[in-house]
Structures are given as C-alpha cells and as structure tokens.
Protein backbone atom coordinates (compact mmCIF):
# COMPACT_ATOMS: atom_id res chain seq x y z
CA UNK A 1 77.78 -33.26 7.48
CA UNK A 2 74.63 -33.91 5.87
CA UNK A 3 73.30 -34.59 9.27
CA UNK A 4 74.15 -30.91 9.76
CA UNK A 5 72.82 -29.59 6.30
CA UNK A 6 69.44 -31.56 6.82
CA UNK A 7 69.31 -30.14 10.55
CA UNK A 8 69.87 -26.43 9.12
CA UNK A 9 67.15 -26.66 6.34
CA UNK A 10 64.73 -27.74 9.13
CA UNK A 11 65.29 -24.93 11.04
CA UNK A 12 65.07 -22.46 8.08
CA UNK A 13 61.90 -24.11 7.58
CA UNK A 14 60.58 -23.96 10.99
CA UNK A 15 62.03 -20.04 11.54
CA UNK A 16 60.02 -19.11 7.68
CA UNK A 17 56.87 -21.44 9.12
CA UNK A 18 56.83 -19.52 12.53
CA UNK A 19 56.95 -16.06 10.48
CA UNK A 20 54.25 -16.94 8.05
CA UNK A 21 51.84 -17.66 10.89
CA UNK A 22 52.81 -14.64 12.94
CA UNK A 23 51.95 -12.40 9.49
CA UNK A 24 48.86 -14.46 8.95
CA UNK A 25 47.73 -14.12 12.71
CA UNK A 26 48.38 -10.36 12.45
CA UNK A 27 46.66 -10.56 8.88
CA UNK A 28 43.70 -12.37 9.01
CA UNK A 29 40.66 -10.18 10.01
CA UNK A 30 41.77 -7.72 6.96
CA UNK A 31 41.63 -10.78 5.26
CA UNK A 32 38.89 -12.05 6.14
CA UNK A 33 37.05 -8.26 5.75
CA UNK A 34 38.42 -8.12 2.12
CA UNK A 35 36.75 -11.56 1.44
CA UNK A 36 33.41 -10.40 2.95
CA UNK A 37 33.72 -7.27 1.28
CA UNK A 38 33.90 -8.68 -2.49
CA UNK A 39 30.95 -11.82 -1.01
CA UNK A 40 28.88 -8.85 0.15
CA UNK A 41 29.33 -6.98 -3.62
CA UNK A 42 28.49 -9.94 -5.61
CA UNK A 43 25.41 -10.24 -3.59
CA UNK A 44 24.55 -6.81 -3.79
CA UNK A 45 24.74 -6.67 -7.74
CA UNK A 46 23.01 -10.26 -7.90
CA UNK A 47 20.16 -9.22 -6.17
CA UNK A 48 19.75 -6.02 -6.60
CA UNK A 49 17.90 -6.01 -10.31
CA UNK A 50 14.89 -8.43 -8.21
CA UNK A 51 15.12 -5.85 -5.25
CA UNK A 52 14.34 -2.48 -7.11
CA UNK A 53 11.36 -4.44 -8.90
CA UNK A 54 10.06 -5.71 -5.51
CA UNK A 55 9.95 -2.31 -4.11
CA UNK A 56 8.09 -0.75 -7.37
CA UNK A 57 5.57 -3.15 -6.57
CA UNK A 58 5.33 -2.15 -2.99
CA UNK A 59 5.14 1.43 -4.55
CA UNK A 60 8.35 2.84 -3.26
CA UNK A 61 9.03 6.20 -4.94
CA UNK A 62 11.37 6.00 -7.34
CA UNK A 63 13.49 9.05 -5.31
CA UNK A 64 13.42 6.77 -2.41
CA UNK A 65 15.03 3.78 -3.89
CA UNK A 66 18.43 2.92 -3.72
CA UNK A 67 21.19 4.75 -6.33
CA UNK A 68 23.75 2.05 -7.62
CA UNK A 69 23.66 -0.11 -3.77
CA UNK A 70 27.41 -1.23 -2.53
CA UNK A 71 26.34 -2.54 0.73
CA UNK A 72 23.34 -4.96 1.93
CA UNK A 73 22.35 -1.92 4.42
CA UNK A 74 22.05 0.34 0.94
CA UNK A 75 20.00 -2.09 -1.19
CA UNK A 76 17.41 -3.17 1.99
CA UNK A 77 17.50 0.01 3.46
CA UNK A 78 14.06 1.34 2.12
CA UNK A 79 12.48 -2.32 3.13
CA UNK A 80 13.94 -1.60 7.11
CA UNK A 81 12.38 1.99 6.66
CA UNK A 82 8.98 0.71 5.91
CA UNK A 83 9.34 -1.75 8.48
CA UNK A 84 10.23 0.52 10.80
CA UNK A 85 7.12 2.44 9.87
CA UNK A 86 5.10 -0.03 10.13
CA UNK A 87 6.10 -1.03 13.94
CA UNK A 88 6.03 1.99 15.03
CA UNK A 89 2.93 3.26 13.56
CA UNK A 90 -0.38 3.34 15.42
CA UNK A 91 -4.36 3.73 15.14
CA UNK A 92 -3.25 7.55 16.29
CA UNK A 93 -0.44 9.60 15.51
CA UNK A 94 2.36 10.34 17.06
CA UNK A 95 1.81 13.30 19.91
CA UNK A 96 4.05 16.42 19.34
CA UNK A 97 4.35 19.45 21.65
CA UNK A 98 2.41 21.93 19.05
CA UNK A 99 0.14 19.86 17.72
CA UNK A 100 -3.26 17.36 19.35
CA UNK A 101 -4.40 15.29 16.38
CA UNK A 102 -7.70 13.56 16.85
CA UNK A 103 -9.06 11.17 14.44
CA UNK A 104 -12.12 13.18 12.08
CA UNK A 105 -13.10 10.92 9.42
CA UNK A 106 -13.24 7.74 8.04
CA UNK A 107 -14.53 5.55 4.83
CA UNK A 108 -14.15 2.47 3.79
CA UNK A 109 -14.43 4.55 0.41
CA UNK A 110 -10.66 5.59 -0.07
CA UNK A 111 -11.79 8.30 -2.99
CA UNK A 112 -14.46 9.78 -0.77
CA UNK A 113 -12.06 9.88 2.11
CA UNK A 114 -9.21 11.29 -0.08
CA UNK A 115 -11.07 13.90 -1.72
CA UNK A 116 -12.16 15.29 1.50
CA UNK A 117 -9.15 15.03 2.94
CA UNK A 118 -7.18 17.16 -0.23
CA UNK A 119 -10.70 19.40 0.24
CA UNK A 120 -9.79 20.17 3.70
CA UNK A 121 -5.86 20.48 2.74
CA UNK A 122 -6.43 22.84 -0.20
CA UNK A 123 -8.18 25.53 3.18
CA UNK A 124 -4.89 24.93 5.19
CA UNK A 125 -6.53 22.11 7.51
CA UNK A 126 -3.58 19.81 8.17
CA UNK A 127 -4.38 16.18 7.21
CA UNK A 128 -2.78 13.12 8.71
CA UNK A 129 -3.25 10.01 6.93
CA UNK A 130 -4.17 7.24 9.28
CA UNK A 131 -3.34 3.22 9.06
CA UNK A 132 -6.14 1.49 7.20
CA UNK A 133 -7.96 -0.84 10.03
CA UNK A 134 -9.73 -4.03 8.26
CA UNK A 135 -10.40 -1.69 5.43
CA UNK A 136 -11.46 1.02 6.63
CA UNK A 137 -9.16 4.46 5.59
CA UNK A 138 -9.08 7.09 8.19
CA UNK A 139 -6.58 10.82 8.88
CA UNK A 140 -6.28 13.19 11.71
CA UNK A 141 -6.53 16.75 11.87
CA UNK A 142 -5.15 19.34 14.48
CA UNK A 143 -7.56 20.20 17.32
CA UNK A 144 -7.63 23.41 17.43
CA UNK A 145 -9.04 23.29 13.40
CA UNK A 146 -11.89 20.82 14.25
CA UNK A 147 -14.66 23.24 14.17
CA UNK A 148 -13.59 25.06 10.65
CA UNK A 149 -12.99 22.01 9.33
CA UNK A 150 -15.92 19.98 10.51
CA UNK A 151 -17.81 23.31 8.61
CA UNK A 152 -16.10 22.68 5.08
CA UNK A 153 -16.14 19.09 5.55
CA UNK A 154 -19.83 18.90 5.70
CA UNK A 155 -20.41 21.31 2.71
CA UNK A 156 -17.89 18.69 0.53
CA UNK A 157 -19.74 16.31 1.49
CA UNK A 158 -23.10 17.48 0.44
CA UNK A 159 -21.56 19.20 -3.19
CA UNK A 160 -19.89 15.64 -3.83
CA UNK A 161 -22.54 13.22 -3.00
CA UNK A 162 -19.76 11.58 -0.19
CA UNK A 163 -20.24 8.43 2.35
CA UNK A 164 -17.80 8.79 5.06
CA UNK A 165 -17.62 9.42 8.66
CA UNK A 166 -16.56 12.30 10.35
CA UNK A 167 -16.67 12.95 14.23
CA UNK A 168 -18.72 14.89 16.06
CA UNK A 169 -16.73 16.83 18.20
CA UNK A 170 -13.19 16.83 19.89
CA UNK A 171 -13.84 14.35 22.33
CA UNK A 172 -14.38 11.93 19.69
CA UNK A 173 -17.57 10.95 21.69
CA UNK A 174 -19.71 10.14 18.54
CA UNK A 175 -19.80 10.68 14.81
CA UNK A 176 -21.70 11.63 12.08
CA UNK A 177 -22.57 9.22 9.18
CA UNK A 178 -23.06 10.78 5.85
CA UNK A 179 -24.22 8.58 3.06
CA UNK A 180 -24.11 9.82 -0.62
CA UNK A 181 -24.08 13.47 0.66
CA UNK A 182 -26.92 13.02 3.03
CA UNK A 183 -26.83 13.12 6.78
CA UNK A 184 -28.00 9.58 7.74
CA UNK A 185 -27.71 8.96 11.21
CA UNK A 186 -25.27 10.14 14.86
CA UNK A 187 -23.82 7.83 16.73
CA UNK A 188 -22.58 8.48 20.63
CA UNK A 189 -20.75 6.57 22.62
C-alpha cells in the first residue's frame, strides 16, 4: 500500500511537472517581452537626464527633443535623425523635379556668409545651407534666380564691407572673390 501511495504522488507530480512546462513553453516569450519591457524603462529613465543634456550641447532644438521617452527608439531618436542627415548629406543638395540648386557663395567667414545669405532670403532668393568643407561655409540657390541674386548679392557685399565668394555664373565655371566689400580678383576654371 504505501508502495501504491508513493507510486500515485509521483505521478501527480510528474502530470503537475508536465503542465507547468507546457504553460511555461506557451508562456515564455510574453515573459520574456514583459522582462525586456520594464529592463528597457529603467534604462530609458536612467539615461535619459545625460541624453537631453548631450543633445543641448549638440544644439538640438528644444521642440525636437524627446517628450517624457518610453522606448530606446524615443530617447535616441533625434541622435539617428542627425545621423541620418549626416550620411546622407552631400557637398550639393539633393536634386528635386522643380528646383536646380547650384552652389553661389562661400566664406570661411560664417557672419559674412550668413548675412548675405538672410540678405538674399529677405528678396525671396531661396537659400540652401551647404555642409561646411574644412571650414569653409557655403548655400545654394535655385538656378533660375542666379542672375537677380548675383545683382543684390554684389550690392550687400559692397554696403557691408563682406569677404566671401560667390560664383560667376551657372556653370559654376569660376568665381568672384570679394574682400572687405571690394572686388579682388576672378577665378576660372
């Protein structure tokens, strides 16, 4: 008999052993999400405080940083954007279907450049700022505005004593050099 109750216990056992595994089998990924759910939220709010203060030094806008993060994708997100940016931007812009930029000027004097550029912006000449190349800032305007804007460029220049670059024409064959407001020099290619 006690054979018998030992032998029954074992297979009670065994039966509630057998059903505990087939629940955890059929469990364990939204177990194992759960787990790397909460990991993932303790990160976030551990490293989030050092993240927001990295990206105001990078100068992220405040309006682009991330509002009260949940996920590792929300708190990096504006570091993959720049990133992004950054690989896919070139010496030229992007071509569209409406639009030819070509490269016009260039300074390795960022306020020169930049009040030329918000010059030409303020006549409805469309500016695009450029990459900076070994220090050197440059932007691109549409085509079909070179000639105005080649025209009010060179009268900034002169009122505002500027030393910058610009080209010469839309074939970007050669440029002008203007130093302190003064035509110095052409060069052609």
């Amino acid at each position: 008999m006690n054979s018998r109750i030992i032998s029954f216990i074992a297979l009670l056992v065994s039966v509630a052993s057998l059903g505990y595994a087939v629940w955890l089998h059929q469990n364990i990924n939204s177990i194992a999400q759960a787990a790397l759910r909460q990991r993932e939220t303790e990160l976030v709010h551990h490293f989030e405080p050092n993240v927001l203060e990295l990206y105001r030094g990078l100068g992220v806008a405040e309006n682009k940083l991330p509002k009260s993060p949940q996920t590792l994708e929300e708190l990096f997100q504006p570091l993959a954007d720049g990133v992004s940016n950054v690989v896919n931007a070139s010496d030229e812009p992007a071509q569209s279907s409406d639009t030819d930029w070509i490269k016009f000027g260039w300074s390795t004097n960022t306020d020169n450049l930049d009040l030329l550029q918000q010059k030409l912006q303020a006549k409805q000449i469309n500016c695009l700022q450029l990459i900076s190349n070994l220090g050197t800032a440059s932007f691109s305007i549409d085509s079909k505005d070179f000639m105005r804007a080649r025209t009010i460029a060179t009268n900034v220049i002169s009122r505002n004593s500027l030393t910058v670059r610009i080209n010469a024409d839309t074939n970007s064959n050669g440029y002008e050099i203007w130093e302190n407001g003064k035509k110095a020099g052409e060069k052609y290619f």
